[in-house]
Protein backbone atom coordinates (compact mmCIF):
# COMPACT_ATOMS: atom_id res chain seq x y z
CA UNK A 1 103.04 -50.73 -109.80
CA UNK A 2 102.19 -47.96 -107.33
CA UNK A 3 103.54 -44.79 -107.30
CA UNK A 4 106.18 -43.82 -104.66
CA UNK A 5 105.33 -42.34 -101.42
CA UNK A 6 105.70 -38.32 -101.57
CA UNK A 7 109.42 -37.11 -100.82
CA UNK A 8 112.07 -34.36 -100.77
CA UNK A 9 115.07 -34.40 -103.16
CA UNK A 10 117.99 -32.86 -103.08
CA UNK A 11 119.02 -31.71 -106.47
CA UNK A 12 122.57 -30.54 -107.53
CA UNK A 13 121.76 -28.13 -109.56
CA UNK A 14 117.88 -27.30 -108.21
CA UNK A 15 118.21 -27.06 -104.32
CA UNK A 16 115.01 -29.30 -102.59
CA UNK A 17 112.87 -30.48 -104.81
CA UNK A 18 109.16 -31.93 -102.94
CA UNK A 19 107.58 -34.44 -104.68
CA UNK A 20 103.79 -35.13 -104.18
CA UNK A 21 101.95 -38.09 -105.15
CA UNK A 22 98.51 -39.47 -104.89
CA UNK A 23 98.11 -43.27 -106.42
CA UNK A 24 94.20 -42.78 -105.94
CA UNK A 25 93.97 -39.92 -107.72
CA UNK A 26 96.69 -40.81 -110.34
CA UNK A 27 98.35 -37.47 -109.23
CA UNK A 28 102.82 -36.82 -109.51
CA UNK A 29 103.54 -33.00 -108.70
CA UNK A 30 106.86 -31.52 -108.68
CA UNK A 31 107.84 -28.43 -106.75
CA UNK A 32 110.76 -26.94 -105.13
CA UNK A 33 111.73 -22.20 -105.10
CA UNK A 34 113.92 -22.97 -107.60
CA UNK A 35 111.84 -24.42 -110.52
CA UNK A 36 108.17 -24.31 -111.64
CA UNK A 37 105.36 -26.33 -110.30
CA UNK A 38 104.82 -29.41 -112.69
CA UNK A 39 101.56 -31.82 -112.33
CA UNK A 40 100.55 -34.82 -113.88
CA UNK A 41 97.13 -36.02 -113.87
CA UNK A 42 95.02 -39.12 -114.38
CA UNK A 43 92.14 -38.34 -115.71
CA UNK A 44 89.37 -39.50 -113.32
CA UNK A 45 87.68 -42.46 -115.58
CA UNK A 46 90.89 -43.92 -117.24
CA UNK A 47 91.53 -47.37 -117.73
CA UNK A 48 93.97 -48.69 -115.08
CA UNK A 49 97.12 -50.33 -116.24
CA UNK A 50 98.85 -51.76 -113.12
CA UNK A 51 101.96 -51.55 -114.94
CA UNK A 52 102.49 -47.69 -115.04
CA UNK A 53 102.73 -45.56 -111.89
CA UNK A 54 100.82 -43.06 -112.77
CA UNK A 55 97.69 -45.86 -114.40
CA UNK A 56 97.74 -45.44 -117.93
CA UNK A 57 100.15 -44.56 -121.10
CA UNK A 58 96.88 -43.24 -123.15
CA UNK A 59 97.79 -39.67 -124.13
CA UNK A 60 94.15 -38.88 -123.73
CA UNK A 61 93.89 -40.01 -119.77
CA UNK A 62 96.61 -38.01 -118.94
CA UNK A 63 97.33 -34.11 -118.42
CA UNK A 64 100.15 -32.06 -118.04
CA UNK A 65 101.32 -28.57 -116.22
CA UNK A 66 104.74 -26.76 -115.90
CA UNK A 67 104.21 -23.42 -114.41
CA UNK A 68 100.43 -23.40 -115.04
CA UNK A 69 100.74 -23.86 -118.63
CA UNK A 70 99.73 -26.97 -120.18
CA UNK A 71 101.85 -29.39 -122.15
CA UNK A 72 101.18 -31.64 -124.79
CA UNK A 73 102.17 -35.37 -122.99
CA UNK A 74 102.50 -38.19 -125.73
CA UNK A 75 104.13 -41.42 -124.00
CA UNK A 76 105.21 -44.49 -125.86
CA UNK A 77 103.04 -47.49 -125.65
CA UNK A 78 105.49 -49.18 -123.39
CA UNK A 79 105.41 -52.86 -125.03
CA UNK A 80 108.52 -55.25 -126.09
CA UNK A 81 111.59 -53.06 -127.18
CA UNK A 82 113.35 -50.57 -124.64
CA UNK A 83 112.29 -47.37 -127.20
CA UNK A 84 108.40 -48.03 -126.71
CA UNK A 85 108.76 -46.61 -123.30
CA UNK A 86 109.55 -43.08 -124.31
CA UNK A 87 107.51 -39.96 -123.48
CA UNK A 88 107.45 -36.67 -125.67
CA UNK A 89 106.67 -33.64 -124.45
CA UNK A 90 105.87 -30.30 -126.36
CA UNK A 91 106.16 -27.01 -123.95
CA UNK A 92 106.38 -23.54 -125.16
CA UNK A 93 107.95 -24.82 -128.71
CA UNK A 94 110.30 -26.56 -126.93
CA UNK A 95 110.51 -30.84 -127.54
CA UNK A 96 111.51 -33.26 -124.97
CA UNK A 97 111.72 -36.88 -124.71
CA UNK A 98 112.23 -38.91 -121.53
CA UNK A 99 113.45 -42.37 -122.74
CA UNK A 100 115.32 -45.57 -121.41
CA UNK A 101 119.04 -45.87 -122.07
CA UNK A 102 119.57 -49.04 -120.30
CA UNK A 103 117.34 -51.24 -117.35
CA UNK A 104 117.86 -48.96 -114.63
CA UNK A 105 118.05 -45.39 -116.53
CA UNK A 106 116.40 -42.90 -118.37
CA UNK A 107 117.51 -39.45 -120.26
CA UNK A 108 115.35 -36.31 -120.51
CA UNK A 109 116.19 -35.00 -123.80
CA UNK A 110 115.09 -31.31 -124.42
CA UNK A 111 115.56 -30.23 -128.33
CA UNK A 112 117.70 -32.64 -129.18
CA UNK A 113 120.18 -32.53 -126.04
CA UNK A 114 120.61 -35.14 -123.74
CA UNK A 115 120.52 -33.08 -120.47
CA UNK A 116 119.68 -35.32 -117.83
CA UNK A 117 119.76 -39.03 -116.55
CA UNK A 118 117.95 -40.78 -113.53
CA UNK A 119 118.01 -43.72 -112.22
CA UNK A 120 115.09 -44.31 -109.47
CA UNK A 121 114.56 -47.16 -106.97
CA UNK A 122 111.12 -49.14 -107.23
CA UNK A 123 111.36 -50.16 -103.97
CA UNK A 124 111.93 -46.67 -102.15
CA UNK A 125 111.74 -44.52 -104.27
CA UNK A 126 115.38 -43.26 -104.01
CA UNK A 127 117.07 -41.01 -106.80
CA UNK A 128 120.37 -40.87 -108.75
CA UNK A 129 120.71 -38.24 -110.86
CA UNK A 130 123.41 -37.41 -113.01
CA UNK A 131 123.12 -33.74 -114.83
CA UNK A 132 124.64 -34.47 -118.57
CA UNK A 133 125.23 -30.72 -119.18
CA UNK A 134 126.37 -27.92 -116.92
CA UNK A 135 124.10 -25.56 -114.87
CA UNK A 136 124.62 -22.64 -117.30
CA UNK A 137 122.98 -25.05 -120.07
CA UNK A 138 120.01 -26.00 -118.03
CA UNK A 139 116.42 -24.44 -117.48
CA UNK A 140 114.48 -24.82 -113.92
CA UNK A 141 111.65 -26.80 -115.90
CA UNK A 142 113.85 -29.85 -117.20
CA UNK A 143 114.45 -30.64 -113.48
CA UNK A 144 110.99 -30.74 -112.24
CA UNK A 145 110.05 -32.08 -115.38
CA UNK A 146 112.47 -34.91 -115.22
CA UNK A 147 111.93 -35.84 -112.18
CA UNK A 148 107.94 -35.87 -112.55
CA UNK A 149 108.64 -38.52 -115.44
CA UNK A 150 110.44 -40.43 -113.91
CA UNK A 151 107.85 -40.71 -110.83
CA UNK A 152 104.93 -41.44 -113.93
CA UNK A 153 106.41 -43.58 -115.61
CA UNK A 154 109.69 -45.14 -113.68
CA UNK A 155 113.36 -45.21 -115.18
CA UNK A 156 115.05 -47.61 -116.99
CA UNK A 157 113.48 -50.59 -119.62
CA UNK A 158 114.56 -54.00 -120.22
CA UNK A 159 115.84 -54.00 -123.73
CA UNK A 160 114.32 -57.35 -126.41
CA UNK A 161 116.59 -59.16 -125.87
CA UNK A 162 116.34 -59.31 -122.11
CA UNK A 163 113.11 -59.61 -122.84
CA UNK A 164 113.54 -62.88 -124.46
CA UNK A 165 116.33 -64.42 -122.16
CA UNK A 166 114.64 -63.29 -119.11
CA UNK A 167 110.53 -64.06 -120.16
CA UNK A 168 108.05 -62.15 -121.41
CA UNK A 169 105.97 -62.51 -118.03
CA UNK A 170 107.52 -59.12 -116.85
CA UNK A 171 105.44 -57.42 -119.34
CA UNK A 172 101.89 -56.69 -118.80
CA UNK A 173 99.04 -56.08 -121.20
CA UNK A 174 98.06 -52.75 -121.38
């Protein structure tokens, strides 16, 4: 599963968002006046898994900026039930977690407050976001760093049990 083609957003809250991306290089980066720079990086000899945008769910193969500092990136393992697809994120003693809430969307969680949900198209790489909190309760980082998940890894997981009715060849090894 590639990663999307680079592309502006426009975000509610955040103004135009640009969104780089490099499927060679295993590269997502986030930008935009409004919010800090965020990159994630592939490390150059990582072990491909064809089922993650951005190559690989190993911890290890994978690094992560906001603003020039670095973060500590921890994603799920991504196997049978909808929860194994999370990724947590530790920035400046703050905690996230980006993590399925149904086949189609994702939350970014920051501290224990859901703040923000999108839904992204495979195909085109087309966003719908909905902002869970007001502006006032946001910070320019959990846009950029929302939307740079959701380019890594993709939104949304099939659940187990859609798993099961639906066959477990839409899972890959990895």
């Amino acid at each position: 599963m590639p990663l999307i083609a680079s592309c502006t957003v426009d975000d509610a809250f955040y103004g135009e968002l640009n969104i780089h991306t490099n499927d060679t290089d295993g590269l997502v980066e986030v930008f935009g006046n409004l919010v800090p720079t965020v990159s994630i990086v592939r490390a150059p000899n990582a072990t491909l898994n064809r089922f993650v945008p951005i190559g690989t769910r190993e911890a290890g193969e994978l690094t992560m900026t906001v603003g020039g500092r670095a973060a500590n990136l921890h994603p799920g393992a991504g196997k049978w039930t909808r929860g194994s697809y999370r990724v947590d994120l530790k920035l400046a003693g703050k905690r996230y977690r980006f993590a399925p809430n149904s086949i189609a969307t994702s939350q970014l969680i920051r501290d224990g407050r859901r703040i923000f949900e999108p839904s992204m198209d495979d195909e085109d790489g087309d966003f719908l976001v909905q902002w869970l909190v007001n502006r006032d309760d946001t910070e320019p980082a959990d846009a950029a760093i929302g939307y740079a998940l959701a380019v890594a890894f993709r939104t949304g997981a099939m659940g187990f049990l859609s798993l099961l009715i639906n066959g477990a060849e839409m899972v890959g090894p990895g």
